[in-house]
C-alpha atoms as a PDB file:
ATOM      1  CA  UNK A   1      42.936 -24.431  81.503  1.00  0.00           C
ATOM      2  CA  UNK A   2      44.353 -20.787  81.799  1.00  0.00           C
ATOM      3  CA  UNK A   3      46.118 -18.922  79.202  1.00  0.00           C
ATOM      4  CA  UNK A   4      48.858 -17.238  81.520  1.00  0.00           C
ATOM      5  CA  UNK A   5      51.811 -16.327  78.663  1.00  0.00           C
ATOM      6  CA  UNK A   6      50.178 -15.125  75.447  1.00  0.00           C
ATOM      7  CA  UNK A   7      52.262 -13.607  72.591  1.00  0.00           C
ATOM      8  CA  UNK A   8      52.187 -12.687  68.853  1.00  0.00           C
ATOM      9  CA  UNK A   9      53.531 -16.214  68.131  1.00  0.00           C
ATOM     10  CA  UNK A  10      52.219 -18.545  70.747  1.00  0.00           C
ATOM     11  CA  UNK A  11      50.161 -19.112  73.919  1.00  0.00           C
ATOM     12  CA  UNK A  12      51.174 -20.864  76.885  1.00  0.00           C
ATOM     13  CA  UNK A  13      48.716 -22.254  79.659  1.00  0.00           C
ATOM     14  CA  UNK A  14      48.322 -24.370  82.352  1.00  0.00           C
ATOM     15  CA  UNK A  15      45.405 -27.079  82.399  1.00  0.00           C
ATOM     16  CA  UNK A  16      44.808 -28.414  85.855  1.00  0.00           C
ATOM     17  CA  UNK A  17      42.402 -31.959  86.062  1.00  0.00           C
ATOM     18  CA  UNK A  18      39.825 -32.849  89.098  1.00  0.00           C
ATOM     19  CA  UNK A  19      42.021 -35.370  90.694  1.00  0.00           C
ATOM     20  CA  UNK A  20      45.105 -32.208  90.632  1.00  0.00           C
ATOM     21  CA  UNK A  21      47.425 -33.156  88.088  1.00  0.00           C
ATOM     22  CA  UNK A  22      48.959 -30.118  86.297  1.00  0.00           C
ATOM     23  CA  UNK A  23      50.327 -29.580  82.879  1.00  0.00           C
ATOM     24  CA  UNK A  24      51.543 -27.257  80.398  1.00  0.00           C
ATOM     25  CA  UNK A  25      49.919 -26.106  77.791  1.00  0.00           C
ATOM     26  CA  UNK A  26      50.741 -24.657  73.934  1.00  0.00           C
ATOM     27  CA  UNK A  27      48.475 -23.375  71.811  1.00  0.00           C
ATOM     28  CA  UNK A  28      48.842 -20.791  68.818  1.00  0.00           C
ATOM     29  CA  UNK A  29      48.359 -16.840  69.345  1.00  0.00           C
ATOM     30  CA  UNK A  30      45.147 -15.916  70.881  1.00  0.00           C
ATOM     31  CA  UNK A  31      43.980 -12.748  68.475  1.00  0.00           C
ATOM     32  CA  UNK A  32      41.250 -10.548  68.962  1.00  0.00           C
ATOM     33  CA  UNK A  33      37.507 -11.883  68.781  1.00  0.00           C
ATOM     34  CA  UNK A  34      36.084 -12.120  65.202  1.00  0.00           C
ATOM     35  CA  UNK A  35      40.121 -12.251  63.917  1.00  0.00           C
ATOM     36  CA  UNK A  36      41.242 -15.706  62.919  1.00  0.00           C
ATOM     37  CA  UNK A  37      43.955 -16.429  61.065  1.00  0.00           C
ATOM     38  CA  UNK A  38      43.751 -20.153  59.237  1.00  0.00           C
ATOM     39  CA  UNK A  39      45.862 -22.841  61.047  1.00  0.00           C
ATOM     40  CA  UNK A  40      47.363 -19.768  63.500  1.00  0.00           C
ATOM     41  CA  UNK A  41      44.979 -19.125  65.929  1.00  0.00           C
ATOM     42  CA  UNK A  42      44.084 -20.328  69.236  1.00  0.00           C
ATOM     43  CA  UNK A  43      40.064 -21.235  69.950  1.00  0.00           C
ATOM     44  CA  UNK A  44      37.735 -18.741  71.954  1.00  0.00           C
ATOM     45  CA  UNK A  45      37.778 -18.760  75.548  1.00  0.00           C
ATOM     46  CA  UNK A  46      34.988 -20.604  76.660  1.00  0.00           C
ATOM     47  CA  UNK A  47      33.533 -24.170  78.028  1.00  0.00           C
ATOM     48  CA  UNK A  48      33.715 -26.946  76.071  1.00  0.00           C
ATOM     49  CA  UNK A  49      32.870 -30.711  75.604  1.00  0.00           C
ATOM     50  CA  UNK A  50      34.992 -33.004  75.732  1.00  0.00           C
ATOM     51  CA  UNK A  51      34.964 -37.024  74.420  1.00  0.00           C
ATOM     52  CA  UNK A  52      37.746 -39.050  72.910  1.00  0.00           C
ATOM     53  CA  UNK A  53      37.093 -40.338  68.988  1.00  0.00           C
ATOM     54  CA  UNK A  54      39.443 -41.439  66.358  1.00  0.00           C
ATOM     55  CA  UNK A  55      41.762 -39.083  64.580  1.00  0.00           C
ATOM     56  CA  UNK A  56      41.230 -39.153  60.990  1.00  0.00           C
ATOM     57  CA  UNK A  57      44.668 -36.873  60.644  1.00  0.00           C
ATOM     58  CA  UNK A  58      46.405 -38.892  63.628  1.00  0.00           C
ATOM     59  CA  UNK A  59      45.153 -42.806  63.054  1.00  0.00           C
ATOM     60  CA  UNK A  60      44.361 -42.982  66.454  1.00  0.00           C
ATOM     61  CA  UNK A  61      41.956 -42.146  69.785  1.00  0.00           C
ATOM     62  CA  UNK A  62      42.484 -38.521  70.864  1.00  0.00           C
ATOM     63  CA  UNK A  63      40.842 -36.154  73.031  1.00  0.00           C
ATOM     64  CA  UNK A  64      38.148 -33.957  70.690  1.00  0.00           C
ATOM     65  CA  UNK A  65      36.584 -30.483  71.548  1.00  0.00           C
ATOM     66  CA  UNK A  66      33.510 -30.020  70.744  1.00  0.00           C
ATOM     67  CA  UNK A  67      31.120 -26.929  69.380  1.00  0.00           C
ATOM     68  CA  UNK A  68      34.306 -24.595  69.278  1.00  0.00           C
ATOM     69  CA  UNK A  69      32.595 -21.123  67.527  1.00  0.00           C
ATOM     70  CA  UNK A  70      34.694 -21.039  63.834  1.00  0.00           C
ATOM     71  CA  UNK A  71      37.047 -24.266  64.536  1.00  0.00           C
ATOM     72  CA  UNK A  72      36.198 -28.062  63.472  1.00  0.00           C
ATOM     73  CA  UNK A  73      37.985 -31.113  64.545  1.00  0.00           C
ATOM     74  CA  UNK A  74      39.859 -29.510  67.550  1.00  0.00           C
ATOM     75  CA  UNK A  75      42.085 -32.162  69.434  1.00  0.00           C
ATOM     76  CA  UNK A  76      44.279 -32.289  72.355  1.00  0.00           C
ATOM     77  CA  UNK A  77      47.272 -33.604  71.514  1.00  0.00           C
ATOM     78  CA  UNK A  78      51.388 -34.427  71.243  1.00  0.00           C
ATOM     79  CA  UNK A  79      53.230 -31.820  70.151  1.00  0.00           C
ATOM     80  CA  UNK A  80      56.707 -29.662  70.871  1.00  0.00           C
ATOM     81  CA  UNK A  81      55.870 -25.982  68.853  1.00  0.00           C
ATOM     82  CA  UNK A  82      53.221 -23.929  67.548  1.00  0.00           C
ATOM     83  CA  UNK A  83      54.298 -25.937  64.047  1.00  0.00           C
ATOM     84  CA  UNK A  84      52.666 -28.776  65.697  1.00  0.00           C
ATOM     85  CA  UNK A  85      49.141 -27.007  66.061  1.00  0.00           C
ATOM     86  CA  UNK A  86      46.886 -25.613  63.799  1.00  0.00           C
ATOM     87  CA  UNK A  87      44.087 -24.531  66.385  1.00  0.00           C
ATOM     88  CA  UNK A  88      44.619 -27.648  68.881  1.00  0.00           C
ATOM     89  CA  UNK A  89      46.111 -27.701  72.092  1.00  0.00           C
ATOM     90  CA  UNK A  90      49.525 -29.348  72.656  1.00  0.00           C
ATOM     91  CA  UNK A  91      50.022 -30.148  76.261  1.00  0.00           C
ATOM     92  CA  UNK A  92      53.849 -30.919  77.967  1.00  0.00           C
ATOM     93  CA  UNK A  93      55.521 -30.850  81.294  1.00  0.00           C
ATOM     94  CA  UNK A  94      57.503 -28.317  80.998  1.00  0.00           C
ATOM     95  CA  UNK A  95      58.015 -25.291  78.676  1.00  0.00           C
ATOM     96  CA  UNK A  96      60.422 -23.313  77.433  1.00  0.00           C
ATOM     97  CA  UNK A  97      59.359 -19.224  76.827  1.00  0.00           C
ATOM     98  CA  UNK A  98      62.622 -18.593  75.059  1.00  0.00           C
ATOM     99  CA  UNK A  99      61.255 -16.844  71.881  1.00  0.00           C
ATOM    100  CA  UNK A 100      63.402 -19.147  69.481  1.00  0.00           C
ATOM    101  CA  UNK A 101      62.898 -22.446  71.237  1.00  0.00           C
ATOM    102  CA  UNK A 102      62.666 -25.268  69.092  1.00  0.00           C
ATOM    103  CA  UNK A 103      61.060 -27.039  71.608  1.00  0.00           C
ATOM    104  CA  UNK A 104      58.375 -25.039  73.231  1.00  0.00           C
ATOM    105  CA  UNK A 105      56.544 -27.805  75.473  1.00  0.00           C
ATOM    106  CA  UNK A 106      58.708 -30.702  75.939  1.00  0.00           C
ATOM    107  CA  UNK A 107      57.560 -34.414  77.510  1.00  0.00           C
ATOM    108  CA  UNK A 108      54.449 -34.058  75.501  1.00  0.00           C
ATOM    109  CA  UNK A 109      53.676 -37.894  74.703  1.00  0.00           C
ATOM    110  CA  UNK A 110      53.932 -38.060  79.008  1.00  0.00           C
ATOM    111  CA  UNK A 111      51.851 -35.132  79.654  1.00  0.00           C
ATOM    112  CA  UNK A 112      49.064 -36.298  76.929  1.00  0.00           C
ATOM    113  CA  UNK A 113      49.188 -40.067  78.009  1.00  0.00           C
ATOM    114  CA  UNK A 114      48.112 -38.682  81.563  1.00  0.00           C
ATOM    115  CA  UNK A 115      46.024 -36.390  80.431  1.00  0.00           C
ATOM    116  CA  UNK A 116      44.218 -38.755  77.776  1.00  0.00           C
ATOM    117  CA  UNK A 117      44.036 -41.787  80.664  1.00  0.00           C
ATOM    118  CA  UNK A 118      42.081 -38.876  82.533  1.00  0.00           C
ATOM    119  CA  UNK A 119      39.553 -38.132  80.487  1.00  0.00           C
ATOM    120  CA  UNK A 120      38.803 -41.399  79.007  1.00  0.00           C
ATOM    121  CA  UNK A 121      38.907 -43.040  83.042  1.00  0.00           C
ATOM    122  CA  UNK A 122      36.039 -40.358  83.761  1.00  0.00           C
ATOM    123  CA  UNK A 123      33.999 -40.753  80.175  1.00  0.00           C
ATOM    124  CA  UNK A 124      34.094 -44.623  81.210  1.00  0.00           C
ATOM    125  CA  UNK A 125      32.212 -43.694  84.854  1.00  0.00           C
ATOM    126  CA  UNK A 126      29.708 -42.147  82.456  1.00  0.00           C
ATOM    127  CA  UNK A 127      30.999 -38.800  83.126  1.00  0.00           C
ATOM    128  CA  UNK A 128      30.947 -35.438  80.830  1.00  0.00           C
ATOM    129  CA  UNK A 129      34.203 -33.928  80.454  1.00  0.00           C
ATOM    130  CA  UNK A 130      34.686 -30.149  80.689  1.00  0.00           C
ATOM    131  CA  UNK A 131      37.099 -28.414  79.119  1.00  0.00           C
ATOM    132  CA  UNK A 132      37.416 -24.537  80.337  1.00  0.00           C
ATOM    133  CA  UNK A 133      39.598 -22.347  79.004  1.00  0.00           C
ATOM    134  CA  UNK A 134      39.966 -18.996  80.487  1.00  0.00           C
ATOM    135  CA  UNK A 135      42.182 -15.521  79.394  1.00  0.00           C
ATOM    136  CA  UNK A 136      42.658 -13.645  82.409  1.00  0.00           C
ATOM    137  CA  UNK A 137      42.275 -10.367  81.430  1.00  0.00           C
ATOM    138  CA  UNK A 138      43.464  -7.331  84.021  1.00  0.00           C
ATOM    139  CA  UNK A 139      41.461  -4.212  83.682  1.00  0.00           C
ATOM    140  CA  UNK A 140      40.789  -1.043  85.381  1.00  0.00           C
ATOM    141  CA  UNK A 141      39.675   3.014  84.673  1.00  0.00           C
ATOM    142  CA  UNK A 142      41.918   3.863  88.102  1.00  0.00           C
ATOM    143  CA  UNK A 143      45.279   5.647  87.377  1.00  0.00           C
ATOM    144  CA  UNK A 144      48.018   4.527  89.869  1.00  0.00           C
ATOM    145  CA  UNK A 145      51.309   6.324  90.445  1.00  0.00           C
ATOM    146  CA  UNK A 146      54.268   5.301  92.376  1.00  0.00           C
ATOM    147  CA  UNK A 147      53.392   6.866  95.820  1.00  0.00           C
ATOM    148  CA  UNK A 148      49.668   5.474  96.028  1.00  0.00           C
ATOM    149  CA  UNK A 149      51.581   1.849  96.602  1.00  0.00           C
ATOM    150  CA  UNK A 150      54.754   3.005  97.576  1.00  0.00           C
ATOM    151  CA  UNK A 151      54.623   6.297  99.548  1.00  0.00           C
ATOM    152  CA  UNK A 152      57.866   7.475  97.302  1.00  0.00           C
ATOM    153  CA  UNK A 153      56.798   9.841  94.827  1.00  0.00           C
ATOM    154  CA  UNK A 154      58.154   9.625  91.398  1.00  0.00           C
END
């Protein structure tokens, strides 16, 4: 999964399986390490294990992330807005970046059927499931001005 739209309010990804299937996904704000704000923050970057249990807060079998540093009982789940999450990740096939969307990530329940089918198909083959979620971070000490790409000075 890659975090590729991250603002103050929300973060959206895109979590790609083995077999190629794509999806969206919608967590809440990624904030600085160490800085977590209850029920408003997305998890850590990082690998993670993943096995499908019951939801206590759901009554029923969904996707559940294991060992996340400072989060319990982290699902994958249905969901159309960041009021859907507190710490999970929502996942839909298509979003919508408009700032005052109601709907965020829409055709969740499609997205996590295909993505639940997934990951319980490989757990039955005796597989583990992987979960990695990365922040692409673009950094550099080099100072660039328009004529070093550009020729035109400006």
């Amino acid at each position: 999964m890659i975090r590729d739209d991250c603002t103050e309010t929300r973060t959206f990804g895109t979590l790609t399986c083995p077999d190629g299937y794509v999806c969206e996904t919608l967590e809440d704000p990624v904030r600085p390490e160490g800085v977590k704000v209850l029920g408003d923050t997305a998890i850590p970057s990082g690998t993670y294990r993943v096995t499908i249990t019951r939801s206590k807060r759901f009554q029923k079998m969904l996707p559940l992330i294991h060992e996340v540093p400072g989060f319990g009982g982290v699902r994958i789940h249905a969901g159309n807005s960041t009021r859907d999450t507190t710490g999970c990740v929502l996942v839909g096939l298509k979003r919508d970046a408009t700032e005052d969307a109601d709907l965020q990530i829409q055709h969740s329940r499609a997205a996590m059927e295909a993505v639940q089918h997934r990951i319980a198909a490989a757990l039955a083959q005796g597989e583990t499931v992987w979960l990695d979620i990365t922040t692409p971070r673009v950094t550099t000490d080099a100072t660039f001005t328009l004529s070093d790409a550009t020729g035109f000075s400006g």
